[in-house]
Structures are given as C-alpha cells and as structure tokens.
C-alpha atoms as a PDB file:
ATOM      1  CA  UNK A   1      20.475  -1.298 -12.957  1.00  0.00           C
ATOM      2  CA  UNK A   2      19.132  -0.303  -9.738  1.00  0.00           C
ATOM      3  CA  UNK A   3      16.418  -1.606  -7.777  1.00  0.00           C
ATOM      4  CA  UNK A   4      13.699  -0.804  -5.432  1.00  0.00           C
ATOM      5  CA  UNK A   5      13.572  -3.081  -1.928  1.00  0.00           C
ATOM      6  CA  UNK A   6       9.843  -3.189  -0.600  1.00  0.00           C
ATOM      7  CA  UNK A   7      10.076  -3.705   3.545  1.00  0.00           C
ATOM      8  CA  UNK A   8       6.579  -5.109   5.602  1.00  0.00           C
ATOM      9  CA  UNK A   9       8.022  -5.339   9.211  1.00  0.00           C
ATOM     10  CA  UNK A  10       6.210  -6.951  11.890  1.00  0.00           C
ATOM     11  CA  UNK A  11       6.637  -7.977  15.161  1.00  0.00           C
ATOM     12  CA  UNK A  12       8.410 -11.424  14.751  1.00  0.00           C
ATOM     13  CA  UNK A  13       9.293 -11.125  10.489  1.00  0.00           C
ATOM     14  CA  UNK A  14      10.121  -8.656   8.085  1.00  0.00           C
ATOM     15  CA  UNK A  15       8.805  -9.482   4.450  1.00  0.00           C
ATOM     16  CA  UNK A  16      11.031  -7.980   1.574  1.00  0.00           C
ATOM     17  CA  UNK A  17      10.173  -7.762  -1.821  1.00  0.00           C
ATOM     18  CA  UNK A  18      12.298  -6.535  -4.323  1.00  0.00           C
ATOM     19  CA  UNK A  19      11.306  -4.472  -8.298  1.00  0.00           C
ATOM     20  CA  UNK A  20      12.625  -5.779 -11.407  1.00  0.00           C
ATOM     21  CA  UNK A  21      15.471  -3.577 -13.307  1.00  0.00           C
ATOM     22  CA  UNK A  22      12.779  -1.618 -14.522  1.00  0.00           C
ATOM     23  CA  UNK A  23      11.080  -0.722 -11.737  1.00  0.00           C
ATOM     24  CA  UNK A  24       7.912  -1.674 -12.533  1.00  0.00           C
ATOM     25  CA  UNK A  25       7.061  -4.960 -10.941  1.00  0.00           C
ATOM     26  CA  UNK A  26       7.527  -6.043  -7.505  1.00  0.00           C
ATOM     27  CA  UNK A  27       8.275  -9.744  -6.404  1.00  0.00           C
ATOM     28  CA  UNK A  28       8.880 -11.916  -3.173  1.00  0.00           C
ATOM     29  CA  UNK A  29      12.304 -12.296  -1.909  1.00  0.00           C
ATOM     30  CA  UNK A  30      12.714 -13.000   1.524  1.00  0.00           C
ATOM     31  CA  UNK A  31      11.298 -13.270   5.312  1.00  0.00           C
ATOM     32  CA  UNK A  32      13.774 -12.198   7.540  1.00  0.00           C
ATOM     33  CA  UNK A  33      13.050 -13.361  11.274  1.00  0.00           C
ATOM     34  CA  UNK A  34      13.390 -10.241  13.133  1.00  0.00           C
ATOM     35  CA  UNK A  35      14.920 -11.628  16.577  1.00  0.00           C
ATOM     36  CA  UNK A  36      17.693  -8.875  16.759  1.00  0.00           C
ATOM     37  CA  UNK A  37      17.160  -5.574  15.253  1.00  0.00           C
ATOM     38  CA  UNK A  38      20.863  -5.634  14.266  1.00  0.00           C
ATOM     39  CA  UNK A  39      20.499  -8.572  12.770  1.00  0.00           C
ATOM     40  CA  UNK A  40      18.329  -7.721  11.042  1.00  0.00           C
ATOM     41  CA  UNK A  41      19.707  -4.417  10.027  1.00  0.00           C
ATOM     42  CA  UNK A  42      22.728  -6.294   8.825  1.00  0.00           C
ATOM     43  CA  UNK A  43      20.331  -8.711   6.468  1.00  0.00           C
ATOM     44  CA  UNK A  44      18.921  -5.607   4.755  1.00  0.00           C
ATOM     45  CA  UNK A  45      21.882  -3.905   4.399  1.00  0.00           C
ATOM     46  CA  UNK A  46      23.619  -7.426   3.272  1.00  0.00           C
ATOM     47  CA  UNK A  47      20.139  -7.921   0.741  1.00  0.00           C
ATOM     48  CA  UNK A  48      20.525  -3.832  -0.653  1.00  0.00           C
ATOM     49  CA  UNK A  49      24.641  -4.604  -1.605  1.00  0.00           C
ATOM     50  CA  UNK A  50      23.653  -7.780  -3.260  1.00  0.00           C
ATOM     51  CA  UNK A  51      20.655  -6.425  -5.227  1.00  0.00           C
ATOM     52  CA  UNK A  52      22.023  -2.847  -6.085  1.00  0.00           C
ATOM     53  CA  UNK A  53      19.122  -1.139  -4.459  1.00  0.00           C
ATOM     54  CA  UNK A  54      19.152   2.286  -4.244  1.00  0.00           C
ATOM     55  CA  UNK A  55      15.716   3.272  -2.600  1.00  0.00           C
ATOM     56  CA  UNK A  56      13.333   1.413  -0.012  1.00  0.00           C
ATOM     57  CA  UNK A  57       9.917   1.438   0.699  1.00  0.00           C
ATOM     58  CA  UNK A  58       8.539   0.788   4.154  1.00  0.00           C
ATOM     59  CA  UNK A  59       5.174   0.060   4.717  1.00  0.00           C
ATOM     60  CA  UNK A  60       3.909   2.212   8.003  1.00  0.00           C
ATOM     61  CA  UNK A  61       0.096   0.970   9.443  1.00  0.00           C
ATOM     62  CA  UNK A  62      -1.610   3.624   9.444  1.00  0.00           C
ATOM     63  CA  UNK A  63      -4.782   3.486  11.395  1.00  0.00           C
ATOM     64  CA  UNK A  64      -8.275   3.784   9.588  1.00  0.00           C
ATOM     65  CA  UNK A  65      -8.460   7.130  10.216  1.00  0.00           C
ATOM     66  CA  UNK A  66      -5.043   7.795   8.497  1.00  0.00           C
ATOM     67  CA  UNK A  67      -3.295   8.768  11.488  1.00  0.00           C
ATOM     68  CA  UNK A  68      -0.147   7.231  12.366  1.00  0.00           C
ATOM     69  CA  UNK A  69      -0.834   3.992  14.659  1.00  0.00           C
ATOM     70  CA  UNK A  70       0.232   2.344  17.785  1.00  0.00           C
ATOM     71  CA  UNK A  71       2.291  -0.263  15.697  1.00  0.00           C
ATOM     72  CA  UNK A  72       3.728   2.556  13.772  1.00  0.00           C
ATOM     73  CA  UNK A  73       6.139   4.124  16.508  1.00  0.00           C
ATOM     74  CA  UNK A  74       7.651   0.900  16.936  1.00  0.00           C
ATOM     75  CA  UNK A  75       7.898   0.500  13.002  1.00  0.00           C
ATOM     76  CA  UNK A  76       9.383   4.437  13.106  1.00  0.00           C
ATOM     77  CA  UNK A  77      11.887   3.629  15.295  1.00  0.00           C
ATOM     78  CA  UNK A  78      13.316   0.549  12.971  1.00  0.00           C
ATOM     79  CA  UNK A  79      13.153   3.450  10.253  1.00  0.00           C
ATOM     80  CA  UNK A  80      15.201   5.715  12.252  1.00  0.00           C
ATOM     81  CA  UNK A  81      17.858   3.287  12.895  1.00  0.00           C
ATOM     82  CA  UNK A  82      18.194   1.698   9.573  1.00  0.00           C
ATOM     83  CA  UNK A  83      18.467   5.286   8.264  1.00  0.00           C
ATOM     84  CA  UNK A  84      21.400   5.689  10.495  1.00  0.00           C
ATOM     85  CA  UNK A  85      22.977   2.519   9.608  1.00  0.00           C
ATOM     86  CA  UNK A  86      22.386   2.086   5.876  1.00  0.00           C
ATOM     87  CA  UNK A  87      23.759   5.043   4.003  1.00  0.00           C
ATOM     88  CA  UNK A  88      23.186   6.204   0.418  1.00  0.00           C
ATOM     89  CA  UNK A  89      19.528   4.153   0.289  1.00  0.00           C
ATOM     90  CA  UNK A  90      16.689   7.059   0.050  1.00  0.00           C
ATOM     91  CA  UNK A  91      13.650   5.521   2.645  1.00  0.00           C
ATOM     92  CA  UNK A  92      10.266   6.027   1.835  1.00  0.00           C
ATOM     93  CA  UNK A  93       7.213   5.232   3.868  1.00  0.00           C
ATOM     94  CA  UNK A  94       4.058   4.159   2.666  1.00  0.00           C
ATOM     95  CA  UNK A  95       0.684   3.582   3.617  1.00  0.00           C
ATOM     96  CA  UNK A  96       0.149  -0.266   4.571  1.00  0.00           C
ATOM     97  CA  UNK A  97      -3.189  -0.511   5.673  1.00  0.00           C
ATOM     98  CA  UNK A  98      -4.778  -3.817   4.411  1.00  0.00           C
ATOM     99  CA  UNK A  99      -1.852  -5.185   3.113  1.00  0.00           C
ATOM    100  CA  UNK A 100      -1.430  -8.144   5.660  1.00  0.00           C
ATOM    101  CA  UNK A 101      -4.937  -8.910   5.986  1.00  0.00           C
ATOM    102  CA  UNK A 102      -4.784  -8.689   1.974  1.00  0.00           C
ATOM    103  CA  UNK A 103      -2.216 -11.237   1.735  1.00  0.00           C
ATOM    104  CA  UNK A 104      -3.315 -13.294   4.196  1.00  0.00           C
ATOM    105  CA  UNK A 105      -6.841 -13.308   2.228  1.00  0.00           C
ATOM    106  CA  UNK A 106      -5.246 -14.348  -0.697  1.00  0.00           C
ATOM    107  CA  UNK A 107      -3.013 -17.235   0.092  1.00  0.00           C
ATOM    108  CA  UNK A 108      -5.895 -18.472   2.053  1.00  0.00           C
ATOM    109  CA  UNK A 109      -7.613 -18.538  -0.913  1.00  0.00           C
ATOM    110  CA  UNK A 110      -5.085 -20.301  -2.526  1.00  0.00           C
ATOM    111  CA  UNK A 111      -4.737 -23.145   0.139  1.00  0.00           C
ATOM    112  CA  UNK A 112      -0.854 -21.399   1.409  1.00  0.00           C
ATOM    113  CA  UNK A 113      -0.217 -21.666   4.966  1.00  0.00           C
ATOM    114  CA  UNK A 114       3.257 -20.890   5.404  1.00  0.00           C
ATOM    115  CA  UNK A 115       3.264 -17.668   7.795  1.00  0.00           C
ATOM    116  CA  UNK A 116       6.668 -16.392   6.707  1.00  0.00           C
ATOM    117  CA  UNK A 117       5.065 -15.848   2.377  1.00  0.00           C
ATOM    118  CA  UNK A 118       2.515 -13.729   4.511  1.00  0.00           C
ATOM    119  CA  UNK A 119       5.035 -11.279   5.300  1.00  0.00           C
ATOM    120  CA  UNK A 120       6.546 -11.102   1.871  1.00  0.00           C
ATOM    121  CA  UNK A 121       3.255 -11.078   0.004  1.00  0.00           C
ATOM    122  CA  UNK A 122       2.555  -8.085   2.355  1.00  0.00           C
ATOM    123  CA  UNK A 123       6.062  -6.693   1.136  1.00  0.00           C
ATOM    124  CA  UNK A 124       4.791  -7.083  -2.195  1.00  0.00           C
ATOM    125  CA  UNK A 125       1.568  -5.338  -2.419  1.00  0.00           C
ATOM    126  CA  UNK A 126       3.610  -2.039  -0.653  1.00  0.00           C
ATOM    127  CA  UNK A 127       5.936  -2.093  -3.129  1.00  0.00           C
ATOM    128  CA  UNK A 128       3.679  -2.097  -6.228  1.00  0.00           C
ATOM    129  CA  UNK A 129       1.621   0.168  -4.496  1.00  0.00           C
ATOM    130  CA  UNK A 130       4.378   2.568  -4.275  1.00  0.00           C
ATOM    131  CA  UNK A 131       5.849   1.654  -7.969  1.00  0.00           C
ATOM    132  CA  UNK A 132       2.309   1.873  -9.546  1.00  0.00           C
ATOM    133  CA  UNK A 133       2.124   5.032  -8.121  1.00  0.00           C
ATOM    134  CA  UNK A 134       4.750   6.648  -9.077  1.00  0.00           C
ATOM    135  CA  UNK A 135       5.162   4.510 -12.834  1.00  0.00           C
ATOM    136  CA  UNK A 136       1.399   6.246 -13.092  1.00  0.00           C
ATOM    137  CA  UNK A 137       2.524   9.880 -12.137  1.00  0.00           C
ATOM    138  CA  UNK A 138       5.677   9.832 -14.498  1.00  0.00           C
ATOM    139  CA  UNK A 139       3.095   8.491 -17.350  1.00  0.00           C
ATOM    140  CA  UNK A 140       5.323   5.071 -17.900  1.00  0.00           C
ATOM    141  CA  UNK A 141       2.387   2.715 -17.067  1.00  0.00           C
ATOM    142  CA  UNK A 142      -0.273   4.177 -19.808  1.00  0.00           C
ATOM    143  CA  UNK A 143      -1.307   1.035 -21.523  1.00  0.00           C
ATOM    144  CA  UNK A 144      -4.649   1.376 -21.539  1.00  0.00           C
END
C-alpha cells in the first residue's frame, strides 16, 4: 500500500512524517538536518523508495494574512527542485501556519526539549491536516 510523506522544512531541519497504509493517520519519522539541499534531496527521495510513498505534502508559511511569506520563496524553491529530482511523487502544498509554534507548545507542555521532534511534530500536524481534510471531503472519516 502506498503512503503519504508529510515535509515541515526549515532553515537548519526538515521534519517528515509519514500516514499509515490507510491514509488516515499521520506519525513522526524523521529530522533530516538540512546542511546540503542535495543531501537532503537524496534522504527524501531515499525515505519515499523505502516507504512506497506516492504523494507529499509540504507545509508552505503562509503569512497571517494568507499571502505567501518571506520564508515561503525559500521553501518554493526546495519544492521546485525536489519536483525536478523526485519523479512519479504528486507534491502538494499546504498551509502551515501555527504548526511549529503548535508543536513547540505542546512538547513544552509535555517537558520535551529535543529541537529536532519539533520539526517532525510540525511534519505531523501538516500531514493530518491535509489527510483530515481530504478523509472528510471523500466522507471516510464520518464517525460521529
């Protein structure tokens, strides 16, 4: 089965997060350090083959007003290469506003300190964003 990878890059880490089979539950999976942007490339592309991922979601920070922000053009640019190096993965961008203060909130809360789960976490919440979204429109996450 295929899966979903959920992308949260920043200046000095990329969080990934990665659905279940079913593609309805997103979950940690990695910080890469993003020294190189080949490198770093080459780790997603290395983390899609391994994981059978077929689509990604990239978080883009938006500003408040929901215009595209400074931070996004660098983020846009990443986009635009990984599209040209990672082939047969559909990319979708998604609204990430709040999701790094959000994560940093909550492991605060929780007494976590380690920068790098920061990153992921962030990963996270774009990814279930994006799968709650879309489970919601196709009328698979009805439960209540």
């Amino acid at each position: 089965m295929t899966r979903i990878l959920g992308l949260d890059i920043g200046e000095k880490r990329i969080g990934v997060a990665l659905s279940d089979p079913t593609k309805i539950i997103a979950k940690e999976l990695v910080t890469i350090e993003f020294v190189e942007e080949k490198k770093a490339i080459e780790e997603i592309r290395k983390i899609c083959l391994e994981n059978d991922v077929d689509k990604m979601v990239i978080g883009i920070p938006f500003n408040l007003k929901g215009e595209v922000a400074h931070q996004a053009e660098r983020v846009e640019k990443f986009v635009d290469e990984l599209k040209k190096e990672i082939e047969g993965i559909e990319i979708i961008e998604e609204d990430e506003r709040f999701t790094t203060k959000l994560a940093r909130d909550f492991r605060k809360k929780i007494g976590f300190k380690k920068k790098e789960a920061i990153d992921s976490l962030a990963a996270v919440m774009i990814l279930q964003n994006y799968l709650d979204r879309v489970n919601q429109d196709a009328g698979t996450r009805d439960f209540f």
